[in-house]
N, C-alpha and C. Protein backbone atom coordinates (compact mmCIF):
# COMPACT_ATOMS: atom_id res chain seq x y z
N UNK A 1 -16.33 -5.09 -0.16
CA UNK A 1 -15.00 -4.77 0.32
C UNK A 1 -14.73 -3.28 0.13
N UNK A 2 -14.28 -2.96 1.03
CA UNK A 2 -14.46 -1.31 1.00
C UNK A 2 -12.45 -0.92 0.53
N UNK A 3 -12.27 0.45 -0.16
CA UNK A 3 -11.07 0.23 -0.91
C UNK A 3 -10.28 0.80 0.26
N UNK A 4 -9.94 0.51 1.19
CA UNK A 4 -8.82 0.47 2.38
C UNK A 4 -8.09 -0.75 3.18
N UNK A 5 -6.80 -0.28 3.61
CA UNK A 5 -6.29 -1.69 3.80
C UNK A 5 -7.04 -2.18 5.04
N UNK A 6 -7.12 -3.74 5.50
CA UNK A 6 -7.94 -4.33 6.47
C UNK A 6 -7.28 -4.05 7.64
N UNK A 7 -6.09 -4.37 7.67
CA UNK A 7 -5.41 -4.53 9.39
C UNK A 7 -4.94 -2.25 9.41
N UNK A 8 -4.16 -1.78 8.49
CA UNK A 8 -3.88 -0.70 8.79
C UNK A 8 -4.58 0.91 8.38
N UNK A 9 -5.41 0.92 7.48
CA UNK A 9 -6.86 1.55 7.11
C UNK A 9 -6.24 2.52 6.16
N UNK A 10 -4.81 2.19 5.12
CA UNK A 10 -4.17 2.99 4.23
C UNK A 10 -5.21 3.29 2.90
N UNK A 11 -5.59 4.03 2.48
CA UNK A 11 -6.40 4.63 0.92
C UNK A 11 -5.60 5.53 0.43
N UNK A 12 -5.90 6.23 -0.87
CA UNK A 12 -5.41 6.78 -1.84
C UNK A 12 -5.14 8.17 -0.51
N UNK A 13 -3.74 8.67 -1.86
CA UNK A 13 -2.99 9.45 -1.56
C UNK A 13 -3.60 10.69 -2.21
N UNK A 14 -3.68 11.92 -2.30
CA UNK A 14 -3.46 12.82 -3.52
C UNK A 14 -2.80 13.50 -3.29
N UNK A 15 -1.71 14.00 -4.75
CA UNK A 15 -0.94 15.30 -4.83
C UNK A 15 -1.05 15.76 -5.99
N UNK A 16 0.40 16.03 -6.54
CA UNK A 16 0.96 16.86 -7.64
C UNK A 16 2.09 16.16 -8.36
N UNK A 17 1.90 15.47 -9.42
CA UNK A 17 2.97 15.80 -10.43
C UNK A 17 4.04 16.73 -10.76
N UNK A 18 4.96 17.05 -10.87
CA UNK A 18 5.52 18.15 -10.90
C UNK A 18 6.60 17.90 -11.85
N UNK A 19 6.53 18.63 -13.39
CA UNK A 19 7.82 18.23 -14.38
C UNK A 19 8.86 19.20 -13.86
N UNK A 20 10.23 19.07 -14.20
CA UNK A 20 11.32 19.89 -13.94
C UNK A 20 11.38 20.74 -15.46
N UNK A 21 11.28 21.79 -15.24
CA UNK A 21 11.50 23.24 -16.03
C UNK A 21 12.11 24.07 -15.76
N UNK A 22 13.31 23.87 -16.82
CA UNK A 22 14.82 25.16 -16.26
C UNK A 22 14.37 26.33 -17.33
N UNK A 23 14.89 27.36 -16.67
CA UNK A 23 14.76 28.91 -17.57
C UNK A 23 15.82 28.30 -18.63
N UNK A 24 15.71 30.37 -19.21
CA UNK A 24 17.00 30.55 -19.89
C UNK A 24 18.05 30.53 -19.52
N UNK A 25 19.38 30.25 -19.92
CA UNK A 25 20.59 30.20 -19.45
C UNK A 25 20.82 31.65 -18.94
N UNK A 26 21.30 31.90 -17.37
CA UNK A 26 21.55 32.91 -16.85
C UNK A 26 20.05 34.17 -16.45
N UNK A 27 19.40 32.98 -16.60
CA UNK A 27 18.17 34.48 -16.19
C UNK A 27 17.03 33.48 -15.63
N UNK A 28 16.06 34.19 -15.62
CA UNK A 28 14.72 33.10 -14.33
C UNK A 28 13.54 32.62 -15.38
N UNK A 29 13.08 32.09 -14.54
CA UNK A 29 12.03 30.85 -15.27
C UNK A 29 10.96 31.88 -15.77
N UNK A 30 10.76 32.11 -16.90
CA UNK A 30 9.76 32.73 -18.07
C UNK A 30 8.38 32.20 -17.30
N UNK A 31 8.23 31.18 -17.35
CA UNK A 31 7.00 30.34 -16.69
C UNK A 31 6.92 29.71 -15.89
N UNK A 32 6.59 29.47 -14.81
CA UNK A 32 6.33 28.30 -13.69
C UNK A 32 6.38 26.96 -14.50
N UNK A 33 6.64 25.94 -13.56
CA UNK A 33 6.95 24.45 -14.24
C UNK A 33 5.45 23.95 -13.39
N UNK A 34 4.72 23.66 -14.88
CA UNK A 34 3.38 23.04 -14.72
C UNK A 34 3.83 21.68 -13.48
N UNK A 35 2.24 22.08 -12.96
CA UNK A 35 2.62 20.82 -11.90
C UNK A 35 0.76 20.48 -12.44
N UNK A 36 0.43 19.36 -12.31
CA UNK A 36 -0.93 18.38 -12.12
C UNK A 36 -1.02 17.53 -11.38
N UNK A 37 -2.43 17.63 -10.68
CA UNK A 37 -3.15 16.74 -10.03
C UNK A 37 -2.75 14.87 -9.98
N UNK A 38 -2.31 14.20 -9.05
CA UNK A 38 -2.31 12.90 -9.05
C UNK A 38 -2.93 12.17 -7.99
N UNK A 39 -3.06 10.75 -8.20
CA UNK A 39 -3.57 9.96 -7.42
C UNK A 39 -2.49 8.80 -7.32
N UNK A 40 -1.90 9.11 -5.54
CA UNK A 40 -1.13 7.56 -5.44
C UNK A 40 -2.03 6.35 -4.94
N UNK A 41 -1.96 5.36 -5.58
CA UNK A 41 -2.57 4.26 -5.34
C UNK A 41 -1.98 3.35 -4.74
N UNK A 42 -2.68 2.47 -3.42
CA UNK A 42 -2.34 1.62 -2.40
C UNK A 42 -1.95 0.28 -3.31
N UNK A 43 -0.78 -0.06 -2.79
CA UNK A 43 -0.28 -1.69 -3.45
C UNK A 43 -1.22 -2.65 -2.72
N UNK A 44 -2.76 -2.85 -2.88
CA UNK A 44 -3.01 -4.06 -2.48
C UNK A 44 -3.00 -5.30 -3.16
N UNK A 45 -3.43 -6.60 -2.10
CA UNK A 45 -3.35 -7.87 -2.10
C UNK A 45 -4.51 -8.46 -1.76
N UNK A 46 -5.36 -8.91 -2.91
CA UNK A 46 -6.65 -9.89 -2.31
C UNK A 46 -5.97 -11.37 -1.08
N UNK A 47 -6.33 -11.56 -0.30
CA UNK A 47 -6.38 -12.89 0.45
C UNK A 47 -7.36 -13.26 1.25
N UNK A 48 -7.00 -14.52 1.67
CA UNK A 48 -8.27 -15.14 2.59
C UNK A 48 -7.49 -15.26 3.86
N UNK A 49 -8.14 -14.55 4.89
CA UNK A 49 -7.27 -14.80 6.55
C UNK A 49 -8.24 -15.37 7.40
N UNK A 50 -7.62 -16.03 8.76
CA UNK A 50 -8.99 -16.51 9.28
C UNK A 50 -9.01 -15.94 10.70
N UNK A 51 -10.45 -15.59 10.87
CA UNK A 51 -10.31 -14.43 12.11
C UNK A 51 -11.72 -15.11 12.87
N UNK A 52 -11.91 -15.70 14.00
CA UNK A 52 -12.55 -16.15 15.01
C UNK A 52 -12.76 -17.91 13.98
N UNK A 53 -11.91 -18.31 13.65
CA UNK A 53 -12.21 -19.52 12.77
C UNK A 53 -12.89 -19.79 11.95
N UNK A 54 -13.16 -18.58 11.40
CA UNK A 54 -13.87 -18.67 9.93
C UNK A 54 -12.64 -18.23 9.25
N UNK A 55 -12.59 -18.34 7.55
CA UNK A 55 -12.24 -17.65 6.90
C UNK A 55 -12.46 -16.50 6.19
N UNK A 56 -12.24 -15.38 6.17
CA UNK A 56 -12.61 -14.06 5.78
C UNK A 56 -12.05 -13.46 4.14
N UNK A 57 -12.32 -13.07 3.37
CA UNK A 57 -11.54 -12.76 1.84
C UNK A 57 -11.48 -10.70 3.03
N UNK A 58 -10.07 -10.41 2.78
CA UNK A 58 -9.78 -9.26 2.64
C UNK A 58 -9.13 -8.30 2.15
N UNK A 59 -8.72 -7.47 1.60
CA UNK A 59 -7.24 -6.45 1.51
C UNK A 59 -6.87 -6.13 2.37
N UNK A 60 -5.12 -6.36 1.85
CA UNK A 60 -4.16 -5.45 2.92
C UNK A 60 -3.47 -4.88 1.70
N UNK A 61 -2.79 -4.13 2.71
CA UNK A 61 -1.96 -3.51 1.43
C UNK A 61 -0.28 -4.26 1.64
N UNK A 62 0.30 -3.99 0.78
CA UNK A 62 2.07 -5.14 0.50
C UNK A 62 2.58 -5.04 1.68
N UNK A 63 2.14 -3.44 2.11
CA UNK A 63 3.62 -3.33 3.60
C UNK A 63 2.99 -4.30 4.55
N UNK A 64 1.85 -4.46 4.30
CA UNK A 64 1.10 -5.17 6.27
C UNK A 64 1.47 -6.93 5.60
N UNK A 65 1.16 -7.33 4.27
CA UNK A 65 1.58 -8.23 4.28
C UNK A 65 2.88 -8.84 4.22
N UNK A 66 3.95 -8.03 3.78
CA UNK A 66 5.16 -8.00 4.28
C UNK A 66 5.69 -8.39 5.57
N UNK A 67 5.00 -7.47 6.87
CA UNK A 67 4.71 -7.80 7.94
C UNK A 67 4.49 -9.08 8.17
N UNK A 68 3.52 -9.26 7.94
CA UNK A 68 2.72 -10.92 8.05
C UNK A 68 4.16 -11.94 8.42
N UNK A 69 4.39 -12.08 6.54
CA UNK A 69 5.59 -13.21 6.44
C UNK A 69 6.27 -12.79 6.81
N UNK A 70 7.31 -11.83 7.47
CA UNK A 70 8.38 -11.43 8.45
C UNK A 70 8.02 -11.88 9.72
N UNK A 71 7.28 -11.80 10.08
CA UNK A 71 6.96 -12.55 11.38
C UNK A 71 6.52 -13.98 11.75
N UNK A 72 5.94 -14.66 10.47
CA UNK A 72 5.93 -15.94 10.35
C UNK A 72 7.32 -16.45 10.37
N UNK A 73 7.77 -16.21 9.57
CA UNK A 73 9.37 -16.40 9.60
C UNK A 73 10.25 -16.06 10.25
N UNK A 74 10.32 -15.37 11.28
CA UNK A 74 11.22 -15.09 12.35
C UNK A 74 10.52 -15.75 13.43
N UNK A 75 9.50 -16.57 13.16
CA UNK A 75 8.68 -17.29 14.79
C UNK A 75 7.87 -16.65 15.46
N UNK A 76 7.84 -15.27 14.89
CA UNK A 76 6.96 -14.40 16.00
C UNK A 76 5.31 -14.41 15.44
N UNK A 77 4.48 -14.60 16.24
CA UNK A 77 3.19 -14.37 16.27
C UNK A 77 2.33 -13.44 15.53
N UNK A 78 2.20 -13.40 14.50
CA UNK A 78 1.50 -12.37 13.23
C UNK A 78 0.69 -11.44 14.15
N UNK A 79 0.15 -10.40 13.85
CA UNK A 79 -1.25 -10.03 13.86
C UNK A 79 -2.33 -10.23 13.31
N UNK A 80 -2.67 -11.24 12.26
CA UNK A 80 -3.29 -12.06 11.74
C UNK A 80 -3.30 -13.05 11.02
N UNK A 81 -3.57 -14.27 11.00
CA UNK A 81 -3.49 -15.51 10.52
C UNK A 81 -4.07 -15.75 8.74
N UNK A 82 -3.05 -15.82 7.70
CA UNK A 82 -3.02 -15.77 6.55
C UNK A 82 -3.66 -17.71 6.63
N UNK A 83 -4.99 -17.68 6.02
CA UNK A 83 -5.53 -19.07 5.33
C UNK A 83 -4.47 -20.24 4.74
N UNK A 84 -3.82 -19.17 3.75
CA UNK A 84 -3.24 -20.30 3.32
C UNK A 84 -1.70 -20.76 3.72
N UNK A 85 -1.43 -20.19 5.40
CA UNK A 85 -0.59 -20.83 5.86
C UNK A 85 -0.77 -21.80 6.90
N UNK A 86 -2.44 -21.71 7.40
CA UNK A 86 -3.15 -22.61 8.38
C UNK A 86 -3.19 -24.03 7.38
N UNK A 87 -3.28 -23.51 6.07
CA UNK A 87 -4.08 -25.10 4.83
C UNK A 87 -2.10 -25.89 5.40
N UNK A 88 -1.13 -25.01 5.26
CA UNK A 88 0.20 -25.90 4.61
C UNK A 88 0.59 -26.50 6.06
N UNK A 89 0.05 -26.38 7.30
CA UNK A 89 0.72 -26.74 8.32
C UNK A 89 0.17 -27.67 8.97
């Protein structure tokens, strides 16, 4: 399983940390306000979906599965079929 989401192809983010650092009262910042290196990490979700009638194990990440059940639930037609809503029906 490769670390990207399956249906929308989201992976790690990188930036900067950045603390807030005020000067002295009435005069300018002595030093720059350290900033460091970060890594945002994708909210995924292991599941099993089924795609040409097999079942497949994949990641998505929260927003696509969000998606998913919003559209199960409003009646509309997913973009892919979650396993374990084919097992309950």
């Amino acid at each position: 399983m490769e670390n990207a989401c399956y249906h929308c192809g989201k992976t790690v983010l990188y930036g900067r940390s950045h603390t807030h650092h005020r000067g002295v009262a009435g005069g300018r910042w002595k030093k720059r306000a350290p900033k460091t290196r970060r890594i945002f990490r994708v909210n995924f979700v292991r599941l099993s979906i089924v795609e040409a009638g097999k079942k497949k194990r994949v990641k998505l990440c929260a927003n696509c599965l969000k998606r998913v059940k919003k559209d199960i639930k409003d009646g509309k037609k997913p973009f892919l079929t979650l396993a374990a809503a084919v097992k309950t029906q």
